[in-house]
PDB file of N, CA and C in Angstrom:
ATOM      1  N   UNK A   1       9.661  68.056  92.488  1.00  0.00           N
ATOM      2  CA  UNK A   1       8.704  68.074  93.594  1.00  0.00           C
ATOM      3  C   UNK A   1       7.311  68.242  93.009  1.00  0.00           C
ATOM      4  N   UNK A   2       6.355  67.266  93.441  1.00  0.00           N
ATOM      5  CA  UNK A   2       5.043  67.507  92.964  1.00  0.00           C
ATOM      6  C   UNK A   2       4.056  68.594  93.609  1.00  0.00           C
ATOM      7  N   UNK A   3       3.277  69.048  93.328  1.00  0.00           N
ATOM      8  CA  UNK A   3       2.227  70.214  93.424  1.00  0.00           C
ATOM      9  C   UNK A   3       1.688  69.801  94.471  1.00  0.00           C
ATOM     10  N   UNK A   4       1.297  70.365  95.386  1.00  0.00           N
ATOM     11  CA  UNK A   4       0.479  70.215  96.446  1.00  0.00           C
ATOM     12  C   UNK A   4      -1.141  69.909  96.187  1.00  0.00           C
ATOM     13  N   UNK A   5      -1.812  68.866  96.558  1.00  0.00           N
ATOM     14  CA  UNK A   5      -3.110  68.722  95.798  1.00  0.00           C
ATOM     15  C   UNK A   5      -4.457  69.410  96.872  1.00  0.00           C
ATOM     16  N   UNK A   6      -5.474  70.278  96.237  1.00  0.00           N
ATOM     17  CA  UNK A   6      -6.314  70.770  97.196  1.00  0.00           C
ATOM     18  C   UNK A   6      -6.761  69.945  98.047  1.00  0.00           C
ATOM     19  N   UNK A   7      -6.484  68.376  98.505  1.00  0.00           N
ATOM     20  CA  UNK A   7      -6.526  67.749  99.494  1.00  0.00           C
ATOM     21  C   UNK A   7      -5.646  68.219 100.562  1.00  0.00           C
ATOM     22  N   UNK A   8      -4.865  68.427  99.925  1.00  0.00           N
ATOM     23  CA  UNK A   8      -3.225  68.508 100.670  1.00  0.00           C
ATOM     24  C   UNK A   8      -3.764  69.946 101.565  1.00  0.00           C
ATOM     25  N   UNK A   9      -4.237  71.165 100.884  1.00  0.00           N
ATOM     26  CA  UNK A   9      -3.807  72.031 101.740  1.00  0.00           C
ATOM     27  C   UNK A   9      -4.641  72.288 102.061  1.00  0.00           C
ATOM     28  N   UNK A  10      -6.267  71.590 101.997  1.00  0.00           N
ATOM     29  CA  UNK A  10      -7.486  71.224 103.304  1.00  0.00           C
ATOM     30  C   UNK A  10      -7.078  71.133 104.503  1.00  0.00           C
ATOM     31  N   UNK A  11      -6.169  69.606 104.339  1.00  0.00           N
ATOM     32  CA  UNK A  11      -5.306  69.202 105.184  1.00  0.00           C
ATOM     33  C   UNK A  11      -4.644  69.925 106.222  1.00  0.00           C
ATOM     34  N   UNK A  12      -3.709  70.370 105.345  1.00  0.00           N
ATOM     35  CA  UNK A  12      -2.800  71.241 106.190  1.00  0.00           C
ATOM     36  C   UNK A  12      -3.719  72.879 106.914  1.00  0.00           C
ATOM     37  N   UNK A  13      -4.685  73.532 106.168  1.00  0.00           N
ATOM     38  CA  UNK A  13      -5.689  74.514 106.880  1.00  0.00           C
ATOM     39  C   UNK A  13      -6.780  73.786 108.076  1.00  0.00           C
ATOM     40  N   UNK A  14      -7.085  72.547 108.032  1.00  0.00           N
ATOM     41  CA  UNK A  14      -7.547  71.915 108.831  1.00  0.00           C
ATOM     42  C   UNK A  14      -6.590  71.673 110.392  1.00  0.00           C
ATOM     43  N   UNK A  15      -5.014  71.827 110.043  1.00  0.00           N
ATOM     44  CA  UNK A  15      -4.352  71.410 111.487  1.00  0.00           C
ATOM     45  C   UNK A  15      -4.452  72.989 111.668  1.00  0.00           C
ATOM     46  N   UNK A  16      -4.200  73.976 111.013  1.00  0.00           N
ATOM     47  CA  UNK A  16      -4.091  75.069 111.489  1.00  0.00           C
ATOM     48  C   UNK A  16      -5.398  75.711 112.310  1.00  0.00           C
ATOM     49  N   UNK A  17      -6.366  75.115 111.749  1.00  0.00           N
ATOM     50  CA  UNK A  17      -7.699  75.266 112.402  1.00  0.00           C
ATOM     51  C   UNK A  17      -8.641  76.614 111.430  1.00  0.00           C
ATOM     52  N   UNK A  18      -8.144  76.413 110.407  1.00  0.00           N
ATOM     53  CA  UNK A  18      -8.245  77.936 109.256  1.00  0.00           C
ATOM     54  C   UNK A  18      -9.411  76.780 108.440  1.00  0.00           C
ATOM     55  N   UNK A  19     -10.172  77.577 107.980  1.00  0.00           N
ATOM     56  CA  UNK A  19     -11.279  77.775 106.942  1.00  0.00           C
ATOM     57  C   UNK A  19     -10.956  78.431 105.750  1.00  0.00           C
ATOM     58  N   UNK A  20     -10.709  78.065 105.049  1.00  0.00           N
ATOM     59  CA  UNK A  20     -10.446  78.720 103.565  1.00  0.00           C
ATOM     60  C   UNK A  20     -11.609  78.703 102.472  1.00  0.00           C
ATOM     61  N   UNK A  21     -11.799  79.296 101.944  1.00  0.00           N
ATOM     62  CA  UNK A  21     -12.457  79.843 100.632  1.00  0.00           C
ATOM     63  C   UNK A  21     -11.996  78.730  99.426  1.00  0.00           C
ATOM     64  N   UNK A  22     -12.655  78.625  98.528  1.00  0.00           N
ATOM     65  CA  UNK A  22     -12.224  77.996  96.878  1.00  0.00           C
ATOM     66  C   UNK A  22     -10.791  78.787  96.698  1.00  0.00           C
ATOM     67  N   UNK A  23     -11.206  79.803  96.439  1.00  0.00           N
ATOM     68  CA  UNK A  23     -10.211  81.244  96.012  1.00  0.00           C
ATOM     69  C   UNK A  23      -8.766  80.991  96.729  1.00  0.00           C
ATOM     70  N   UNK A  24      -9.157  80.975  98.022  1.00  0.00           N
ATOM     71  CA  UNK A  24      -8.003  80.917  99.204  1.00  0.00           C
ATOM     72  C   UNK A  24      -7.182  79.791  98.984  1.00  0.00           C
ATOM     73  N   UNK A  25      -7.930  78.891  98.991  1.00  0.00           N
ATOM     74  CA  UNK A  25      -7.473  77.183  98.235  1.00  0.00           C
ATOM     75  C   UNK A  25      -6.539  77.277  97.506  1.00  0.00           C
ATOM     76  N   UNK A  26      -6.921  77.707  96.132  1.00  0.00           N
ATOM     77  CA  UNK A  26      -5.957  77.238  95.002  1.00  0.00           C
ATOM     78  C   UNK A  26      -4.997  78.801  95.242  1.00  0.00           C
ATOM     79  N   UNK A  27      -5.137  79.662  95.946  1.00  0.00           N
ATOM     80  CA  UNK A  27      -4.077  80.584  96.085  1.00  0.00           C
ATOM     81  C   UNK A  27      -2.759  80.158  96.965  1.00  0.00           C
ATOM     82  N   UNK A  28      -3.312  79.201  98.338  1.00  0.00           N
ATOM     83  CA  UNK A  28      -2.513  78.893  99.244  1.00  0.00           C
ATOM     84  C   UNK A  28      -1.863  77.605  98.368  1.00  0.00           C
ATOM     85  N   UNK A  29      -2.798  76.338  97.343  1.00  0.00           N
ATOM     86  CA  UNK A  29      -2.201  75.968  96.917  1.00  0.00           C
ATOM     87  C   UNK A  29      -0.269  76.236  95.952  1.00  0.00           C
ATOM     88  N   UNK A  30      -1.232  77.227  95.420  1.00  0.00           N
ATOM     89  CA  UNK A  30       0.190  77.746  94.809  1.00  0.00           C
ATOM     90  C   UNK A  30       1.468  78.459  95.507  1.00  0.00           C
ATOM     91  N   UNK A  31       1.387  78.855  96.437  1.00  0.00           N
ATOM     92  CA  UNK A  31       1.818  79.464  96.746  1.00  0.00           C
ATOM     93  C   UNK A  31       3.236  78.473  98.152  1.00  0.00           C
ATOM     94  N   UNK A  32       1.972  77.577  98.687  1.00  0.00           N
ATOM     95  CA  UNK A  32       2.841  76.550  99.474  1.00  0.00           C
ATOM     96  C   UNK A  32       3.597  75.308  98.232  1.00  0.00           C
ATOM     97  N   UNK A  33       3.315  75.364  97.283  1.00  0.00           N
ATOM     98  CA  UNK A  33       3.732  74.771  96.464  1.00  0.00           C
ATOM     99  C   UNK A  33       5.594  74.808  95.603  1.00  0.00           C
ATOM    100  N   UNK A  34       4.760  76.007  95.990  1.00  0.00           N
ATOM    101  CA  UNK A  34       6.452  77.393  95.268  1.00  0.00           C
ATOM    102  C   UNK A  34       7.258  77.449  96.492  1.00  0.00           C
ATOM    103  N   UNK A  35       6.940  77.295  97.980  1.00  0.00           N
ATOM    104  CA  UNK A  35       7.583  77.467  98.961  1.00  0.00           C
ATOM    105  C   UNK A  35       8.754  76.052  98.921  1.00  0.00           C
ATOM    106  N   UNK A  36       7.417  75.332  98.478  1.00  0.00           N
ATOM    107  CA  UNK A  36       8.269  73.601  99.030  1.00  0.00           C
ATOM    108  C   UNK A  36       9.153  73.382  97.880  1.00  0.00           C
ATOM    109  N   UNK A  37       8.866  74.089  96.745  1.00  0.00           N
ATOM    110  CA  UNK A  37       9.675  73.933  95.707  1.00  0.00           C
ATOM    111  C   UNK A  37      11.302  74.626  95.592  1.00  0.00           C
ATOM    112  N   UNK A  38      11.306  75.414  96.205  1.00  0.00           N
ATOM    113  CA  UNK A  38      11.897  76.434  96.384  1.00  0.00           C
ATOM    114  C   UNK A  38      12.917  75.683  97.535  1.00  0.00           C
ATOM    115  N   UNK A  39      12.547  74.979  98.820  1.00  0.00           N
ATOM    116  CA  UNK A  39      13.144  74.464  99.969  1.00  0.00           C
ATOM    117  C   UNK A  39      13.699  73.003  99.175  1.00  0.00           C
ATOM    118  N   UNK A  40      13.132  72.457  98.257  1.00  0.00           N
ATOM    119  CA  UNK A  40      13.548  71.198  97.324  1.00  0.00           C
ATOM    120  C   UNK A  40      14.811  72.009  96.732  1.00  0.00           C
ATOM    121  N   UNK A  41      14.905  73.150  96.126  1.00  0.00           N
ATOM    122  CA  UNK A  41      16.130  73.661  95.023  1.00  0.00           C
ATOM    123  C   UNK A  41      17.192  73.471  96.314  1.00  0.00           C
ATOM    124  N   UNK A  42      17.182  74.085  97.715  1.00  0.00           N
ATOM    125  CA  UNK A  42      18.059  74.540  98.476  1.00  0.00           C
ATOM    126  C   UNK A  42      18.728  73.169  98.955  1.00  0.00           C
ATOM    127  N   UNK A  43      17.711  72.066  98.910  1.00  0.00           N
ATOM    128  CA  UNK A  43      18.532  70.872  99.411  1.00  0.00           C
ATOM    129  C   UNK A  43      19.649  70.599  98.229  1.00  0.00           C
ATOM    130  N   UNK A  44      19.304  70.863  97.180  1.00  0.00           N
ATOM    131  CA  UNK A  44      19.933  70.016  96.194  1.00  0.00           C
ATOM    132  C   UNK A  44      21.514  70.636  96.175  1.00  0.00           C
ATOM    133  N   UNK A  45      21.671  71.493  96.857  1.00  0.00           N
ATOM    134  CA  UNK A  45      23.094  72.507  97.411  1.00  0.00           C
ATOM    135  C   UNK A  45      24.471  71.822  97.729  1.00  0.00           C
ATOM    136  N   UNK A  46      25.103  71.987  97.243  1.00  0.00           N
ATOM    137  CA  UNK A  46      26.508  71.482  98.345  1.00  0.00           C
ATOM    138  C   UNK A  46      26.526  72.376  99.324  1.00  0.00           C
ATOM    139  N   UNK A  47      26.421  71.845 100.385  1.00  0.00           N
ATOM    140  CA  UNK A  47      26.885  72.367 101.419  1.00  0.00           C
ATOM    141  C   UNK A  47      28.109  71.875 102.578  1.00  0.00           C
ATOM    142  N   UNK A  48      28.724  71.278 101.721  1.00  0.00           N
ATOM    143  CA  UNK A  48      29.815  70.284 102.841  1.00  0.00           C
ATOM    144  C   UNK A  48      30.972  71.225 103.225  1.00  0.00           C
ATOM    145  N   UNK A  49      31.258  72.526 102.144  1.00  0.00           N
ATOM    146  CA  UNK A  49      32.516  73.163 102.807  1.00  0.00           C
ATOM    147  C   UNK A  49      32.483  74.090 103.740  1.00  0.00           C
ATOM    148  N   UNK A  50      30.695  74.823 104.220  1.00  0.00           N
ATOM    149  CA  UNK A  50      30.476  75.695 104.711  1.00  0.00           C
ATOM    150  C   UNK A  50      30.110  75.117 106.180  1.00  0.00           C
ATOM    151  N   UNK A  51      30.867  75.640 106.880  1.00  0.00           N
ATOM    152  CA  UNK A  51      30.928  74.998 108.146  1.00  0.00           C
ATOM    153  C   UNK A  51      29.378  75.473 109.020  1.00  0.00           C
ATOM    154  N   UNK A  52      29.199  74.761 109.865  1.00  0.00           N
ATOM    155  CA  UNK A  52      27.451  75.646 110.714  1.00  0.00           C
ATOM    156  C   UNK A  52      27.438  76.714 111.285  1.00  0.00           C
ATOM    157  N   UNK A  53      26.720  77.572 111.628  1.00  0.00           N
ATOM    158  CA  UNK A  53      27.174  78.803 111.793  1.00  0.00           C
ATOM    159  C   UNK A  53      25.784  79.086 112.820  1.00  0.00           C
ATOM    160  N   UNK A  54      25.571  79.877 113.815  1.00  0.00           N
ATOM    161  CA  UNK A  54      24.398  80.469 114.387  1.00  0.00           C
ATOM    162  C   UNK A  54      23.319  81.694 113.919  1.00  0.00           C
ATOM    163  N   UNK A  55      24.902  82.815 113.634  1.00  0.00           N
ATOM    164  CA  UNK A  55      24.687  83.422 113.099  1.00  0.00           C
ATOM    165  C   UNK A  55      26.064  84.269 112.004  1.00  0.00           C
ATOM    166  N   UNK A  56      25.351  85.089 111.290  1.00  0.00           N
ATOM    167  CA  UNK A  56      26.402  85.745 110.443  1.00  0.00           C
ATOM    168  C   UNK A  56      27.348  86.940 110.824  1.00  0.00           C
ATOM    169  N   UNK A  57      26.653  87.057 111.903  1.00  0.00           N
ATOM    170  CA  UNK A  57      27.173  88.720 112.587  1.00  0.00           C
ATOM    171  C   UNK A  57      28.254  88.191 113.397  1.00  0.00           C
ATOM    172  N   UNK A  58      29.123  88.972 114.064  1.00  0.00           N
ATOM    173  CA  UNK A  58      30.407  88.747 114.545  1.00  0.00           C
ATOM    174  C   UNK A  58      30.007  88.634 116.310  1.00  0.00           C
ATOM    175  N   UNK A  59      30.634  87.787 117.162  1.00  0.00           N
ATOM    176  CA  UNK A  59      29.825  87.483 118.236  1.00  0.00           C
ATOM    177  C   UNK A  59      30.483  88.743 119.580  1.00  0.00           C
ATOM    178  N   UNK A  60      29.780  89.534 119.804  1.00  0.00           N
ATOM    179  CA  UNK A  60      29.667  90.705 120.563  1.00  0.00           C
ATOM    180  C   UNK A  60      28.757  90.743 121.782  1.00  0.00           C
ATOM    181  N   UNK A  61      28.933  90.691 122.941  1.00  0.00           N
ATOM    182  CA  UNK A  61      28.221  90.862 124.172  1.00  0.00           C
ATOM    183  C   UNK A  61      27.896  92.578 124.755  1.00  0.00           C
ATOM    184  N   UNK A  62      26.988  93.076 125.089  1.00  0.00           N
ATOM    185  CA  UNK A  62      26.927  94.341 125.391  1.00  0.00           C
ATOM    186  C   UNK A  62      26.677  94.037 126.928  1.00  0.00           C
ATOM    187  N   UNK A  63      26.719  93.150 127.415  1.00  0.00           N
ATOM    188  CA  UNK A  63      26.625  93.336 129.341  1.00  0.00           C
ATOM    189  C   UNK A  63      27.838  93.289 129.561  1.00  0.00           C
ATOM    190  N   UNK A  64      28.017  93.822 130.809  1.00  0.00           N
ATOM    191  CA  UNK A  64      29.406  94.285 131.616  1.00  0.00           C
ATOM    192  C   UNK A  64      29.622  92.680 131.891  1.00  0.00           C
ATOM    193  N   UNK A  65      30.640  92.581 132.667  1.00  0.00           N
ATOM    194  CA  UNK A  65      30.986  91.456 133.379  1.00  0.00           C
ATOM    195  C   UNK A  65      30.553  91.533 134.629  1.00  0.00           C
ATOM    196  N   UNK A  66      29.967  90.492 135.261  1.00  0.00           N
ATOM    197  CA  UNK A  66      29.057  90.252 136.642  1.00  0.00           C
ATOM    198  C   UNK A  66      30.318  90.334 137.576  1.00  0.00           C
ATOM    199  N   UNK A  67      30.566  91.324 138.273  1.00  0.00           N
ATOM    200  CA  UNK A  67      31.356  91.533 139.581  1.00  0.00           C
ATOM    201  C   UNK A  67      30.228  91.912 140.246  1.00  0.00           C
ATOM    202  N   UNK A  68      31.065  91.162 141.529  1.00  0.00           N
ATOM    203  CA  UNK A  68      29.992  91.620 142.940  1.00  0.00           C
ATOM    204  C   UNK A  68      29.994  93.086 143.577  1.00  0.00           C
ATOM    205  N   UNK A  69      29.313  93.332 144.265  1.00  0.00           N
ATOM    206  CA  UNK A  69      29.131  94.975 145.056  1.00  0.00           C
ATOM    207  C   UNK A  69      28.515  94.731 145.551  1.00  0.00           C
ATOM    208  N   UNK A  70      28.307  96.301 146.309  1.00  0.00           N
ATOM    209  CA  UNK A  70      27.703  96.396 147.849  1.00  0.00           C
ATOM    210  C   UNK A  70      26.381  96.216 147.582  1.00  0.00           C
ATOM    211  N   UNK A  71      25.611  95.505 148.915  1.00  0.00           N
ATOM    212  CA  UNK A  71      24.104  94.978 148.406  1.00  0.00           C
ATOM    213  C   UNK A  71      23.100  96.019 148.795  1.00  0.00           C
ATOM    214  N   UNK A  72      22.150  96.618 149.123  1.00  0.00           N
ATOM    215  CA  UNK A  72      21.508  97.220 149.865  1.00  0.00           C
ATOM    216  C   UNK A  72      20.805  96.507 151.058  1.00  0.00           C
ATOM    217  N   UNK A  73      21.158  97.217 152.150  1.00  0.00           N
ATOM    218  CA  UNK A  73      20.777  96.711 153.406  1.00  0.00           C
ATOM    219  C   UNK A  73      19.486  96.429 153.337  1.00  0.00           C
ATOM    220  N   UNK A  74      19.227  95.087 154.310  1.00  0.00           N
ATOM    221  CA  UNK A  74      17.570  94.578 154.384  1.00  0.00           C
ATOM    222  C   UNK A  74      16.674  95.059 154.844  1.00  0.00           C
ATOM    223  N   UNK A  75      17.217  96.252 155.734  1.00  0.00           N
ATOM    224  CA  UNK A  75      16.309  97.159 155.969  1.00  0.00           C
ATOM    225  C   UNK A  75      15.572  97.886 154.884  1.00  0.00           C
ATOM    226  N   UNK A  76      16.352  98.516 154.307  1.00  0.00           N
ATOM    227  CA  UNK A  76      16.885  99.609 153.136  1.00  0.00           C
ATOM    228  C   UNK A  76      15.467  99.024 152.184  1.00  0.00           C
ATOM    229  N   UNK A  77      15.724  97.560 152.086  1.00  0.00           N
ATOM    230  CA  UNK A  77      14.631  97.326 150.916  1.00  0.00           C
ATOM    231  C   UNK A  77      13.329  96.765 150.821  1.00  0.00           C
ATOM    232  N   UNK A  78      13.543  96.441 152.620  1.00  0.00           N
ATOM    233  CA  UNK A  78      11.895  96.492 153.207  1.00  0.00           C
ATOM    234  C   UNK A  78      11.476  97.242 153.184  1.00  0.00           C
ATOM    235  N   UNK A  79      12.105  98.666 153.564  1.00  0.00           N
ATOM    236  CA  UNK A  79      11.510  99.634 154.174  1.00  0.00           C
ATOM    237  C   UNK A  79      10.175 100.025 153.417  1.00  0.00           C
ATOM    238  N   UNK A  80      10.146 100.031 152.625  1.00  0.00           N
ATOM    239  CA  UNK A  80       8.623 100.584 151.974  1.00  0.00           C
ATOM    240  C   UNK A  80       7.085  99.441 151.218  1.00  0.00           C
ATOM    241  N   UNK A  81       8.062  98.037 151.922  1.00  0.00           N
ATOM    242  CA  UNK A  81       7.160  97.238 151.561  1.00  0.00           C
ATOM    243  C   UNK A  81       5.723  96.944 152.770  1.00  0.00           C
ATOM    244  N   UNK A  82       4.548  97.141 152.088  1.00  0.00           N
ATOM    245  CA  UNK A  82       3.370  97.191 153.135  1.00  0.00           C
ATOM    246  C   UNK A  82       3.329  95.582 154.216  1.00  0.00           C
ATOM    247  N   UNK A  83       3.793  94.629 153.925  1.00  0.00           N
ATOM    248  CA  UNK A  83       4.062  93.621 155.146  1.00  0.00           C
ATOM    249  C   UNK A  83       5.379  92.673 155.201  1.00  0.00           C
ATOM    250  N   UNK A  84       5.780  93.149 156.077  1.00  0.00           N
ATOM    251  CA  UNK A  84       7.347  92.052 156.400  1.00  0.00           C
ATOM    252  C   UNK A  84       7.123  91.295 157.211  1.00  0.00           C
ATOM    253  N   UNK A  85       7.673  89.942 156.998  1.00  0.00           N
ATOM    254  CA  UNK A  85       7.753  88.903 157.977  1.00  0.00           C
ATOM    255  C   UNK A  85       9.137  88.163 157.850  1.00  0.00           C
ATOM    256  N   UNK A  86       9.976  88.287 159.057  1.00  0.00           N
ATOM    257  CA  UNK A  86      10.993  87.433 159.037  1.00  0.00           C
ATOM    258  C   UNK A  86      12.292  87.904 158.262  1.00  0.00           C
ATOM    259  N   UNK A  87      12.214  89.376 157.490  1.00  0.00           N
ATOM    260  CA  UNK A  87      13.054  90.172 157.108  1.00  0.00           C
ATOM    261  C   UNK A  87      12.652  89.588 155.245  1.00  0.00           C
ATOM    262  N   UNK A  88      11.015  89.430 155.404  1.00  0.00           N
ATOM    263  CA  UNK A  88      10.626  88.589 153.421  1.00  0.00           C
ATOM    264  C   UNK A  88       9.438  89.640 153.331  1.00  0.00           C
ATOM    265  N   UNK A  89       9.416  90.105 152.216  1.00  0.00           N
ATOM    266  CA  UNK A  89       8.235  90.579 151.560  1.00  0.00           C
ATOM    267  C   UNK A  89       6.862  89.585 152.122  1.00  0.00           C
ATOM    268  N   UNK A  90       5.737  90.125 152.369  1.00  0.00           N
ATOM    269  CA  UNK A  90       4.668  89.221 152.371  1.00  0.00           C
ATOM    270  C   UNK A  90       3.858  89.707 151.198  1.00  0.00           C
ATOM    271  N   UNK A  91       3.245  88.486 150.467  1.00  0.00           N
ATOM    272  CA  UNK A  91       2.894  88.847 149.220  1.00  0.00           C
ATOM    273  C   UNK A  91       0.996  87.483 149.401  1.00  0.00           C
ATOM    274  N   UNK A  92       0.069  87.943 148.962  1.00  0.00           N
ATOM    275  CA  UNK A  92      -0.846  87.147 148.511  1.00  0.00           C
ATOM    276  C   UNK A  92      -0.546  86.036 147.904  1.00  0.00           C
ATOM    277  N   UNK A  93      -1.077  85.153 148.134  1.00  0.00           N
ATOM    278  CA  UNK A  93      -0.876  83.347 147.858  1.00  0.00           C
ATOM    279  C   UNK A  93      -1.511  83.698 146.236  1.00  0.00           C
ATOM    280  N   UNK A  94      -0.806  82.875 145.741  1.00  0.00           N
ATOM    281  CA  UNK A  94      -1.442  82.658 144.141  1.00  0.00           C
ATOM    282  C   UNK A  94      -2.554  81.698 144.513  1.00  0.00           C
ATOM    283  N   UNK A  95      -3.575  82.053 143.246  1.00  0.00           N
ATOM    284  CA  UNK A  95      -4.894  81.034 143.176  1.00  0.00           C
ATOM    285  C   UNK A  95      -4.837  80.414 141.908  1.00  0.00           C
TER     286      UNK A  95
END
């Protein structure tokens, strides 16, 4: 994989909308350089026996199961709202 050229990561600080320094330049140069180099080693991998995976952790849910129950009456959950109409919250119109 070739080196990223200080065109290159003008470039790429230009979509980000970043201003860089000389300094910053040839630092980000190197540094995105070693990244892409690094993502080049990982392709070069066999990976055909390892099946896809989401994640590594074992798949565990912590919510209950959704059964129904008693609702609270419509009274019950108007009751403290400052305007009802029609047994509905009245709420200010979005702008």
């Amino acid at each position: 994989m070739n080196r990223l050229t200080r065109d290159e990561v003008k470039h790429i600080a230009a979509l980000a909308h970043l201003e860089l320094s000389a300094a910053e330049l040839t630092l980000y140069q190197e540094q995105l350089s070693a990244i892409l180099e690094h993502a080049a080693r990982l392709q070069t991998l066999d990976t055909d026996a390892i099946p896809p995976t989401a994640s590594v952790l074992p798949l565990r849910t912590v919510l209950r199961d959704d059964e129904p129950g008693p609702t609270l009456p419509t009274d019950e959950a108007l009751a403290n709202a400052p305007a009802v109409r029609q047994n509905c919250f009245v709420v200010p119109p979005v702008r």
